[in-house]
Protein backbone atom coordinates (compact mmCIF):
# COMPACT_ATOMS: atom_id res chain seq x y z
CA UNK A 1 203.21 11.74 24.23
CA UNK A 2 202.77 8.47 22.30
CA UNK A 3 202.50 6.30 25.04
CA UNK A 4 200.02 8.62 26.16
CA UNK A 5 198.17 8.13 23.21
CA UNK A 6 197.45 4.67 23.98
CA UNK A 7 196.63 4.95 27.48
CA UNK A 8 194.10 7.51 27.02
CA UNK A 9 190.99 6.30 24.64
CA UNK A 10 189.08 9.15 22.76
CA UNK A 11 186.29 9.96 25.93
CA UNK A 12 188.42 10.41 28.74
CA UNK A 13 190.76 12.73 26.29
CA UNK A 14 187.64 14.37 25.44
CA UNK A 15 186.33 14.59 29.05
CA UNK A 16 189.92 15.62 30.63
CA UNK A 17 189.76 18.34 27.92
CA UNK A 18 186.24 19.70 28.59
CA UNK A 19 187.51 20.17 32.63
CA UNK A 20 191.01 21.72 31.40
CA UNK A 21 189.08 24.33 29.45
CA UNK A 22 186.42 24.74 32.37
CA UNK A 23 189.68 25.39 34.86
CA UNK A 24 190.93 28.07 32.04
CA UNK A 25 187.34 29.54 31.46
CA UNK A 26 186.67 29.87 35.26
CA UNK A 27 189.84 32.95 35.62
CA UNK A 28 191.30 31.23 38.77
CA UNK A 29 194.28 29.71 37.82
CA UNK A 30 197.70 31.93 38.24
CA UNK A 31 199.76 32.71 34.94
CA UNK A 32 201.80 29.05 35.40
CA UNK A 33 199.15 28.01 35.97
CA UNK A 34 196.94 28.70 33.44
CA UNK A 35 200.22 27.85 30.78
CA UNK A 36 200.36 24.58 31.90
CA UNK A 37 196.91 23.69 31.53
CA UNK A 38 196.70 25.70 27.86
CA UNK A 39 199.80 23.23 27.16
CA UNK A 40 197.35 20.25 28.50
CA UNK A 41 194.98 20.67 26.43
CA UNK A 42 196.48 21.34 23.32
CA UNK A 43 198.18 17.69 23.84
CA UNK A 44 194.45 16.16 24.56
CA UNK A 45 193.28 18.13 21.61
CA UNK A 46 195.72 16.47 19.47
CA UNK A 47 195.01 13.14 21.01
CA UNK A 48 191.67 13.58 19.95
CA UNK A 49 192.14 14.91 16.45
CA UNK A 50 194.65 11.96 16.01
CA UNK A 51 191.64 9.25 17.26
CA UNK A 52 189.32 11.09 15.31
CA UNK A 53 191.62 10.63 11.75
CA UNK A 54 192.15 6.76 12.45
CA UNK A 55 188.54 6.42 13.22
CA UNK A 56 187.78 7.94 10.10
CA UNK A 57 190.05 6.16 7.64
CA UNK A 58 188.15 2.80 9.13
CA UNK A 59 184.71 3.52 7.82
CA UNK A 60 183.88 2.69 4.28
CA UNK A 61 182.77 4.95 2.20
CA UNK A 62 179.74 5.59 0.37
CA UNK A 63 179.38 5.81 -3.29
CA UNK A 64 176.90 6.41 -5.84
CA UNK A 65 177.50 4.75 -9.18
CA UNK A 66 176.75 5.70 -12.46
CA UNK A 67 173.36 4.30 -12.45
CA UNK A 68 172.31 5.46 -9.45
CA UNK A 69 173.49 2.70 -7.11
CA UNK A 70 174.67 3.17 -3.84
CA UNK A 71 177.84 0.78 -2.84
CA UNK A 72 180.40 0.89 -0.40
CA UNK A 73 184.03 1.60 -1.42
CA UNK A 74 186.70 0.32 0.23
CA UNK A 75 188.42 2.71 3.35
CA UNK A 76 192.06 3.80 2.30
CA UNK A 77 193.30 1.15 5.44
CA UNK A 78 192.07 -1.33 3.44
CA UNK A 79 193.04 -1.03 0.10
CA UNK A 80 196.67 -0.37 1.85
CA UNK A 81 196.07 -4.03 3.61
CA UNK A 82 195.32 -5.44 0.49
């Protein structure tokens, strides 16, 4: 699955997901079927979850002071870089 990771980016997990559920929703697969494309998409969910947490822990966040001011703290990847 990790090379997978990097071959897929975050909208065509997302998009390959949204079909695999369709397939599953629509009641026409057989049991294998149906297993292997449950399996699917709990790999592209976790593809997705696992884009989502690096995306996150890029952004800086936002932080009020104590008088009032907002200011931008440093995101965990960079206070690790530095």
């Amino acid at each position: 699955m990790q090379g997978e990771e990097t071959k897929l980016d975050f909208e065509k997990a997302m998009n390959e997901l949204e079909e695999t559920v369709s397939r599953l929703e629509a009641g026409e697969l057989g049991l294998e079927e149906s297993l292997a494309a449950f399996e699917r998409g709990m790999s592209l969910v976790r593809i997705c979850r696992k884009k989502l947490d690096e995306a996150e822990t890029k952004i800086a966040k936002l932080v009020e002071t104590k008088s009032g001011e907002l200011v931008t703290e440093p995101s965990s990847l960079e206070e690790d870089a530095g």
